[in-house]
PDB file of N, CA and C in Angstrom:
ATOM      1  N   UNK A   1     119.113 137.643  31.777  1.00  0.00           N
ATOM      2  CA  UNK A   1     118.156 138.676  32.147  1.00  0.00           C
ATOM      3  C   UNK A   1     116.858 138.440  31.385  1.00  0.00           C
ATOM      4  N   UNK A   2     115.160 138.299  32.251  1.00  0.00           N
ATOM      5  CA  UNK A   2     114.313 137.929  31.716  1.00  0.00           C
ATOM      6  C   UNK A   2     114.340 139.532  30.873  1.00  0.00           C
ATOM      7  N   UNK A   3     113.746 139.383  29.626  1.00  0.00           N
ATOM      8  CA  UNK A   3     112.708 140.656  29.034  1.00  0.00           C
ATOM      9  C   UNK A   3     111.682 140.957  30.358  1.00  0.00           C
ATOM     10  N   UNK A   4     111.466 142.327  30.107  1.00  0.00           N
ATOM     11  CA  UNK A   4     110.534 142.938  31.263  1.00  0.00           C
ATOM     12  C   UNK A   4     109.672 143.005  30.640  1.00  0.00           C
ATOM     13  N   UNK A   5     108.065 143.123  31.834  1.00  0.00           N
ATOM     14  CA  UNK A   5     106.606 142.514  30.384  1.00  0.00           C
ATOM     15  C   UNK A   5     106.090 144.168  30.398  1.00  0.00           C
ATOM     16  N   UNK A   6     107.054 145.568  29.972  1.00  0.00           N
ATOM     17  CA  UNK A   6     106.423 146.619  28.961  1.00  0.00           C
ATOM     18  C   UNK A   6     106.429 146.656  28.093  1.00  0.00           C
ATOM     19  N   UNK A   7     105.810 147.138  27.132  1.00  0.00           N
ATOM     20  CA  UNK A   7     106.074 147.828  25.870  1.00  0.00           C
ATOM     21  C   UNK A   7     106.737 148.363  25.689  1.00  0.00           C
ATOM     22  N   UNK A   8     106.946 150.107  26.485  1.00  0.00           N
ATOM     23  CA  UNK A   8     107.595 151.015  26.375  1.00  0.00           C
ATOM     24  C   UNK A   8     107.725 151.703  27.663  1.00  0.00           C
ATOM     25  N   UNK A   9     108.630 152.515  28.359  1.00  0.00           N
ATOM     26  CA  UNK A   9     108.626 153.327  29.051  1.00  0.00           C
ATOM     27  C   UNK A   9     109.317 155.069  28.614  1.00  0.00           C
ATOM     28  N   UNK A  10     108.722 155.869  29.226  1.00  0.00           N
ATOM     29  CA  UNK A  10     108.850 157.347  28.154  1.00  0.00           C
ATOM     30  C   UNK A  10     108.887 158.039  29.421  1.00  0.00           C
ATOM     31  N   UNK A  11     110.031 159.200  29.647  1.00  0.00           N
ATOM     32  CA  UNK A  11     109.879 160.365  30.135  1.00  0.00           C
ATOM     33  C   UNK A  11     110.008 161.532  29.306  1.00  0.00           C
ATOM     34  N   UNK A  12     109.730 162.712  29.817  1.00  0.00           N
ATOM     35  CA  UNK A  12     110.045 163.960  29.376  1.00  0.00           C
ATOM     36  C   UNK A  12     110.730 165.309  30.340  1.00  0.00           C
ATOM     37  N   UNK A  13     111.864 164.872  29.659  1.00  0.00           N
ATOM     38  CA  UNK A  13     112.556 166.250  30.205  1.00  0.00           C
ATOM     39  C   UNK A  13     113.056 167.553  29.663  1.00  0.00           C
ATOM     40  N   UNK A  14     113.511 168.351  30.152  1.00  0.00           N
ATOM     41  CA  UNK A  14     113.881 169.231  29.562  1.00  0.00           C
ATOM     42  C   UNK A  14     115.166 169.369  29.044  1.00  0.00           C
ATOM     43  N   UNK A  15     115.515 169.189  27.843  1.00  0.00           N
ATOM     44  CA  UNK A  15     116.732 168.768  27.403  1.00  0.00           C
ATOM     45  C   UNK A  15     117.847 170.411  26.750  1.00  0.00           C
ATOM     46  N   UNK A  16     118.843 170.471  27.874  1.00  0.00           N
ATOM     47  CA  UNK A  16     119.535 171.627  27.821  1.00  0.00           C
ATOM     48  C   UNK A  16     120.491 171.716  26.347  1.00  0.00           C
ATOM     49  N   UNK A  17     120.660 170.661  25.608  1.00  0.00           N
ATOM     50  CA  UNK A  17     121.195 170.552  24.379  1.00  0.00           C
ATOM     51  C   UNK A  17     120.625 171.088  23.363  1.00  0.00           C
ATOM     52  N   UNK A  18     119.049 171.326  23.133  1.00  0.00           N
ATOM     53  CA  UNK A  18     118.249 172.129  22.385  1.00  0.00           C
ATOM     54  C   UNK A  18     117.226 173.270  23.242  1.00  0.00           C
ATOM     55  N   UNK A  19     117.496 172.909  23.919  1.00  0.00           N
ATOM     56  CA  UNK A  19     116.533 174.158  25.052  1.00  0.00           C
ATOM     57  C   UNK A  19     114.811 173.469  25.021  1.00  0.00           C
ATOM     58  N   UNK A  20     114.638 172.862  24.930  1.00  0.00           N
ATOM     59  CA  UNK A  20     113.464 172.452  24.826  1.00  0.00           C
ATOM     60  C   UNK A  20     112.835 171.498  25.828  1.00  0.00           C
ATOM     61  N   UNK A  21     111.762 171.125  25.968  1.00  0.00           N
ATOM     62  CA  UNK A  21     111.129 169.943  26.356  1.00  0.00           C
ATOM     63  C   UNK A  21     111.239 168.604  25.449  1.00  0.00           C
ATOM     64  N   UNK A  22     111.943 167.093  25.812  1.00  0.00           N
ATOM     65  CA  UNK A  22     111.884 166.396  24.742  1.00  0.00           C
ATOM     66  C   UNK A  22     111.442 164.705  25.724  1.00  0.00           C
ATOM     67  N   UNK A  23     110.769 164.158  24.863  1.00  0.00           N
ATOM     68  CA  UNK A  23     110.727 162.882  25.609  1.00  0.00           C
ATOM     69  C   UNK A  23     111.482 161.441  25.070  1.00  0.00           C
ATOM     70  N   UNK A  24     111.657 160.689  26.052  1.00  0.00           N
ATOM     71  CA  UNK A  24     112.702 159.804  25.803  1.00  0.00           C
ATOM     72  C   UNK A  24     112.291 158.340  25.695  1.00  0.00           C
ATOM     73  N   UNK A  25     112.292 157.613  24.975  1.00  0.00           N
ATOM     74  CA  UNK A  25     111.327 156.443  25.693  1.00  0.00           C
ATOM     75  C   UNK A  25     112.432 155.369  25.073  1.00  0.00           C
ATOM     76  N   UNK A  26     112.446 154.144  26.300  1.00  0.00           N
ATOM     77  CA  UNK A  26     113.244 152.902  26.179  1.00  0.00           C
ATOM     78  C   UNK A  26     112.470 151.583  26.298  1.00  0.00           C
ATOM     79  N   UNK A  27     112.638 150.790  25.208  1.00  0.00           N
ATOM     80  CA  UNK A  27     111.563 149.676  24.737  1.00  0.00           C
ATOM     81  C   UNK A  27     112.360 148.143  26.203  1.00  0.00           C
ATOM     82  N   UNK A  28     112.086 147.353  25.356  1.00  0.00           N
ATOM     83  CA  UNK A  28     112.247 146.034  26.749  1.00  0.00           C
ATOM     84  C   UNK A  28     113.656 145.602  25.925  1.00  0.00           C
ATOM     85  N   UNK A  29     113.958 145.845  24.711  1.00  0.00           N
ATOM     86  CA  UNK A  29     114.989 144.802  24.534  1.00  0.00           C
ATOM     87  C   UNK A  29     116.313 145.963  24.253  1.00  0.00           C
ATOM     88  N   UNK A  30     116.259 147.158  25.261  1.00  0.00           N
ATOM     89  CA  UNK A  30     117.197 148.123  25.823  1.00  0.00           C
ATOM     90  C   UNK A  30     117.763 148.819  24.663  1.00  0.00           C
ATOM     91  N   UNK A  31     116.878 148.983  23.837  1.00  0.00           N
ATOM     92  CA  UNK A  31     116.929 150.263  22.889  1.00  0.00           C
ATOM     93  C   UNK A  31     116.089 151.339  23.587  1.00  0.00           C
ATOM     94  N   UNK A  32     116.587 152.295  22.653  1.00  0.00           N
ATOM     95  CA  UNK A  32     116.149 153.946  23.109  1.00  0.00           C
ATOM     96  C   UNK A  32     116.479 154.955  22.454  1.00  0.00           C
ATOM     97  N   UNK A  33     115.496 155.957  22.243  1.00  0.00           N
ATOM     98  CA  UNK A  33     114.798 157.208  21.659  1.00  0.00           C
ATOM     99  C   UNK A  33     114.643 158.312  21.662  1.00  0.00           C
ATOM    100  N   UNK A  34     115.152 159.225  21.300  1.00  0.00           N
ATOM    101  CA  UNK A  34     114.160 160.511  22.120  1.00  0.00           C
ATOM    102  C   UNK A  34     113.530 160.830  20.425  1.00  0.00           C
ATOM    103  N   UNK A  35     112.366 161.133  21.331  1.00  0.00           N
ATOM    104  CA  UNK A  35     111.532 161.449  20.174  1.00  0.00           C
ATOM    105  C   UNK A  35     111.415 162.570  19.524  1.00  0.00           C
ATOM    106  N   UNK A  36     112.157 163.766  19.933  1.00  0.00           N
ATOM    107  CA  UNK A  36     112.558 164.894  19.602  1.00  0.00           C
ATOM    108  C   UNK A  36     113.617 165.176  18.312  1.00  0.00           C
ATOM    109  N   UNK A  37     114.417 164.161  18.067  1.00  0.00           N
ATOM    110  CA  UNK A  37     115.620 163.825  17.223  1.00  0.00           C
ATOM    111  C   UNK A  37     115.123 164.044  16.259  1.00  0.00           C
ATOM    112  N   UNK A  38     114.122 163.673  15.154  1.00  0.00           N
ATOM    113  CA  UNK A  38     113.607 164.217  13.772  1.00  0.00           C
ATOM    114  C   UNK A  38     113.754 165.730  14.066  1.00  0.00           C
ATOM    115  N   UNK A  39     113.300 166.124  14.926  1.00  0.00           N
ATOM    116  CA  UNK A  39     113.073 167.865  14.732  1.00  0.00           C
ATOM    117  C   UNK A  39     114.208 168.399  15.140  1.00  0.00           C
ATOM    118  N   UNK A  40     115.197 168.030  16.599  1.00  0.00           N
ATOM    119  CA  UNK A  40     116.282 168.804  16.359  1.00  0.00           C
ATOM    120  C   UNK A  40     117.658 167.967  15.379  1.00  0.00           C
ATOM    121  N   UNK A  41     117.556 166.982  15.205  1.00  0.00           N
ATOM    122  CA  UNK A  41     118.431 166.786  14.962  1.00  0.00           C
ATOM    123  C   UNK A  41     118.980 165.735  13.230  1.00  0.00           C
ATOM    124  N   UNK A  42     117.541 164.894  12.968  1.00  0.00           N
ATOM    125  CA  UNK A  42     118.212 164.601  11.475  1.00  0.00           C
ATOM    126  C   UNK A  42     117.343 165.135  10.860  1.00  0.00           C
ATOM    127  N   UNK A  43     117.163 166.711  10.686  1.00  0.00           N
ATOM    128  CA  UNK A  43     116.228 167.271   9.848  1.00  0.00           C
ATOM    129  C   UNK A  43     116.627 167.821   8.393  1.00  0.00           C
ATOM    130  N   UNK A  44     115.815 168.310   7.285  1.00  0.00           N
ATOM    131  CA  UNK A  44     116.581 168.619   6.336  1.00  0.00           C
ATOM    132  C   UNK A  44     117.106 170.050   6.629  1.00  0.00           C
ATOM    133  N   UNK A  45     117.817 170.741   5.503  1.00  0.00           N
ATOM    134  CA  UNK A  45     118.713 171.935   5.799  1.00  0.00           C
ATOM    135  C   UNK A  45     117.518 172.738   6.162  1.00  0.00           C
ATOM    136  N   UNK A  46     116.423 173.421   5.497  1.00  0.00           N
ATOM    137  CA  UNK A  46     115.450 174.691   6.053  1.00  0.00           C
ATOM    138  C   UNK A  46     114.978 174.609   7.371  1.00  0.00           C
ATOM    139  N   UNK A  47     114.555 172.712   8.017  1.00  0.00           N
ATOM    140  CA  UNK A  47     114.276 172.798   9.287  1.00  0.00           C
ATOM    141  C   UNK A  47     115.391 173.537  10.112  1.00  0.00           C
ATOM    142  N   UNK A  48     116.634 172.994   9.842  1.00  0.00           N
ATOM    143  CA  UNK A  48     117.744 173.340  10.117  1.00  0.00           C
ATOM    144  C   UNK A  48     118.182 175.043  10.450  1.00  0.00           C
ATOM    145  N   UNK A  49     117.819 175.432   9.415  1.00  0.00           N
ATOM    146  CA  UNK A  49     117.853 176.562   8.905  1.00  0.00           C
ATOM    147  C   UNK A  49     117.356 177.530  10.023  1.00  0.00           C
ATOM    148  N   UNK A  50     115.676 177.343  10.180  1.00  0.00           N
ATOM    149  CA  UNK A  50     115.058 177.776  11.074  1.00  0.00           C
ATOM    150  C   UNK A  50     115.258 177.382  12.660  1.00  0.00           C
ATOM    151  N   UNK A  51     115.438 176.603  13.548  1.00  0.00           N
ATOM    152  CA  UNK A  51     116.078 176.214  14.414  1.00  0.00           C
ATOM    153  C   UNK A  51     117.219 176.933  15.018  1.00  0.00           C
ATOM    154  N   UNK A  52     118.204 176.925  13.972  1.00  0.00           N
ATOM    155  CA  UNK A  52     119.277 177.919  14.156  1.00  0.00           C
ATOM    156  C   UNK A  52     118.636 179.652  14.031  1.00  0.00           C
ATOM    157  N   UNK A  53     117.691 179.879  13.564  1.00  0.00           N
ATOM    158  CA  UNK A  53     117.123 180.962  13.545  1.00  0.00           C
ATOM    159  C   UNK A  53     116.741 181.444  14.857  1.00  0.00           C
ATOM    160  N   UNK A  54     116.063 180.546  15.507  1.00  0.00           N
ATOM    161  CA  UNK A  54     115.252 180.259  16.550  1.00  0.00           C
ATOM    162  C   UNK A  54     116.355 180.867  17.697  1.00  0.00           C
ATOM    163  N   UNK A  55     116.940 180.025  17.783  1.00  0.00           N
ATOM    164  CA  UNK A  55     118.153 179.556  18.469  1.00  0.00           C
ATOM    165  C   UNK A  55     119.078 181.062  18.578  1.00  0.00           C
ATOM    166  N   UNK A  56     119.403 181.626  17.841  1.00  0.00           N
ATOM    167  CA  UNK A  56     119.953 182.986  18.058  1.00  0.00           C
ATOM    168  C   UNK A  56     119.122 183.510  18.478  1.00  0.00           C
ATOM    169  N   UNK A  57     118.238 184.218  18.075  1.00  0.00           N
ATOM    170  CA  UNK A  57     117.127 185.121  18.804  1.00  0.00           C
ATOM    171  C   UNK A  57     116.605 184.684  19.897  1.00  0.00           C
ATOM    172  N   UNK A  58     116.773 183.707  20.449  1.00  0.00           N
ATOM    173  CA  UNK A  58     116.508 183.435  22.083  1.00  0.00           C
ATOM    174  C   UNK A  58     117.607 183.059  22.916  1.00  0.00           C
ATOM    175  N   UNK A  59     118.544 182.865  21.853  1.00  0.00           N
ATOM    176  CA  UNK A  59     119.901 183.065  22.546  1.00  0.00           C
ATOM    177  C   UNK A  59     119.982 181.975  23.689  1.00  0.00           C
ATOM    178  N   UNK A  60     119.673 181.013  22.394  1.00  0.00           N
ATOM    179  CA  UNK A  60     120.088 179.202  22.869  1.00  0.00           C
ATOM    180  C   UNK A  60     120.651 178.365  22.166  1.00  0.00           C
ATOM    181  N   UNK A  61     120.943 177.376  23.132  1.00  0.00           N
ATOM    182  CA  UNK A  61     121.971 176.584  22.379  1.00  0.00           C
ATOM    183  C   UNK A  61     120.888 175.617  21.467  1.00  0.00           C
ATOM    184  N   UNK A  62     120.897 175.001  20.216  1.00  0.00           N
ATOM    185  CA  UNK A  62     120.157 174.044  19.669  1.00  0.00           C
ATOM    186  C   UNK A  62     121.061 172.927  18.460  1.00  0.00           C
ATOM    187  N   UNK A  63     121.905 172.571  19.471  1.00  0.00           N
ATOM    188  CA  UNK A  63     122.795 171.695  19.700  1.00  0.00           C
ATOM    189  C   UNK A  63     122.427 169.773  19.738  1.00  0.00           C
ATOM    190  N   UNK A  64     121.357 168.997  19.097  1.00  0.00           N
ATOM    191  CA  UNK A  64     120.834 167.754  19.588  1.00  0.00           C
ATOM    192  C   UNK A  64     122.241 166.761  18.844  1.00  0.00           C
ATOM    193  N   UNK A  65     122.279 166.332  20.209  1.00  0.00           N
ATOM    194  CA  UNK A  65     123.685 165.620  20.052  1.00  0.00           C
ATOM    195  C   UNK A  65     123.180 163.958  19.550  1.00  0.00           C
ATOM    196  N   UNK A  66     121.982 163.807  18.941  1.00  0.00           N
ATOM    197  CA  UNK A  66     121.559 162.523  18.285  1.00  0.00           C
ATOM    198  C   UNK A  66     121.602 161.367  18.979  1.00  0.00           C
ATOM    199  N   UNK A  67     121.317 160.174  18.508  1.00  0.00           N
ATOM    200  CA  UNK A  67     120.909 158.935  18.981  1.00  0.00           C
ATOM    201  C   UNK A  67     121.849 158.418  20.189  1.00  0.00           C
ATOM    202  N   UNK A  68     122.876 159.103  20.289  1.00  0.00           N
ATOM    203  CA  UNK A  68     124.115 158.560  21.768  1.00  0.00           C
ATOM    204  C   UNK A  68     123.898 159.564  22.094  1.00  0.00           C
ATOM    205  N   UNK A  69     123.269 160.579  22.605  1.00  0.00           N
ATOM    206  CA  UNK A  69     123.367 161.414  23.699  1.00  0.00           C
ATOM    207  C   UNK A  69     123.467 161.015  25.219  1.00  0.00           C
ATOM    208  N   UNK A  70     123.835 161.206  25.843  1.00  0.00           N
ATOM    209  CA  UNK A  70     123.928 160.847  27.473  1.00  0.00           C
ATOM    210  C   UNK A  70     122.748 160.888  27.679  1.00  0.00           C
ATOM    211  N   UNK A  71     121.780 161.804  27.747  1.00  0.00           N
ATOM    212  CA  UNK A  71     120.744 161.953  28.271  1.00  0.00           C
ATOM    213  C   UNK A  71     119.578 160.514  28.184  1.00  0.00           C
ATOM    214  N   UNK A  72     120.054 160.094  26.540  1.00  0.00           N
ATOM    215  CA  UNK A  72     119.280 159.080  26.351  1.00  0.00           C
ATOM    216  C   UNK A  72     119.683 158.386  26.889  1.00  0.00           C
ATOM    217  N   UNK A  73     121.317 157.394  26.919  1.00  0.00           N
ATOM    218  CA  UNK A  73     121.955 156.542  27.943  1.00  0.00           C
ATOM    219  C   UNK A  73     121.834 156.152  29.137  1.00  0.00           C
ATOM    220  N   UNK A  74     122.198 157.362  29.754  1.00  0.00           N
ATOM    221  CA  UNK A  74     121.777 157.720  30.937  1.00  0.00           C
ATOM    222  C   UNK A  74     120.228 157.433  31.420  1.00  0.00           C
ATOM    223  N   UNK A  75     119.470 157.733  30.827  1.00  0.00           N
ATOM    224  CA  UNK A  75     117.854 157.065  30.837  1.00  0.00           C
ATOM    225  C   UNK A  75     117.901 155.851  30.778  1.00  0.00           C
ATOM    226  N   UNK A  76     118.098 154.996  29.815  1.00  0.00           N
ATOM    227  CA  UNK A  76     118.388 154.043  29.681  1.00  0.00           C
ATOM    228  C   UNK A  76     118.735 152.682  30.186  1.00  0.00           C
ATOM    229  N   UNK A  77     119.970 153.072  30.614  1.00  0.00           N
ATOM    230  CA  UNK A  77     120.884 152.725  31.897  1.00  0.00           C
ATOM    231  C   UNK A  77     119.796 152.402  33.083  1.00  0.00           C
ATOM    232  N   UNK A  78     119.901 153.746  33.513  1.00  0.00           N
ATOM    233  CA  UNK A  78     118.911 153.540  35.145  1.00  0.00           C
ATOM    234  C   UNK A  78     117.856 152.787  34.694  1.00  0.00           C
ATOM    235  N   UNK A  79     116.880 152.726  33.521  1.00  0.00           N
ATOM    236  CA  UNK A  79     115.608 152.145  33.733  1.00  0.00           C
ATOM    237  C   UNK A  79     116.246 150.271  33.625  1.00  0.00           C
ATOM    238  N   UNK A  80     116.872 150.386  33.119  1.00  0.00           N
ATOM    239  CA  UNK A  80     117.364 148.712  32.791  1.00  0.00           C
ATOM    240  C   UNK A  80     117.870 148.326  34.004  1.00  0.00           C
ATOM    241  N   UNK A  81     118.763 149.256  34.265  1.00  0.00           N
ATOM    242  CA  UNK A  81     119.580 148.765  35.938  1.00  0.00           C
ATOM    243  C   UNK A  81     118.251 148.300  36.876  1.00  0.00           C
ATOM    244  N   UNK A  82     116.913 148.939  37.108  1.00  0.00           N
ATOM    245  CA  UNK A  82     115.973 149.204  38.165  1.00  0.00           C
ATOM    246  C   UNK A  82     115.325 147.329  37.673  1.00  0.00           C
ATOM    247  N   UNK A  83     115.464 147.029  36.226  1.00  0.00           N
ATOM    248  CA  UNK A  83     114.624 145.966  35.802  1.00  0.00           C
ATOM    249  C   UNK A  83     115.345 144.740  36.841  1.00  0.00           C
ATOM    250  N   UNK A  84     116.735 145.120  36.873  1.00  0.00           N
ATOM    251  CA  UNK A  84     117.928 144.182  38.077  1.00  0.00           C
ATOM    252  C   UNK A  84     118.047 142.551  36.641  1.00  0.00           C
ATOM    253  N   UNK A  85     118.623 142.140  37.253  1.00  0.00           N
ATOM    254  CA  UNK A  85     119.424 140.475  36.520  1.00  0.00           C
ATOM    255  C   UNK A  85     118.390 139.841  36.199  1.00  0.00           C
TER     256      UNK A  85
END
């Protein structure tokens, strides 16, 4: 499989695991990101803290299931599959 000639490709969706808007972006040599992960998900305890704050009082889930999430995979996947052999 040649490398494909992007840099990067990035969407943004709305990701039901933190309730939020988050964007995702997958480089050429089929790694991938969401760029949201510092904030929901390897943050220290007070970010933490607050989030879960958040998160009750709007009475959401804020849940970021980190660097293997499906969502990212799943992104992933399809954009590599579309690049073909």
């Amino acid at each position: 499989m040649s490398k494909p000639d992007w840099q990067v490709t990035a969407t943004t969706i709305k990701c039901d695991a933190v309730s939020d808007e988050v964007t995702i972006m997958v480089y050429p040599d089929g790694t991938a990101k969401c760029a949201s992960y510092t904030k929901f998900g390897a943050t220290d305890k007070k970010t933490l803290a607050k989030l879960e704050t958040r998160a009750k009082k709007l009475r959401i889930n804020s849940k970021c299931e980190g660097p293997q999430c499906r969502r990212i995979t799943d992104y992933r996947d399809k954009i590599m599959a579309e690049e073909g052999p």
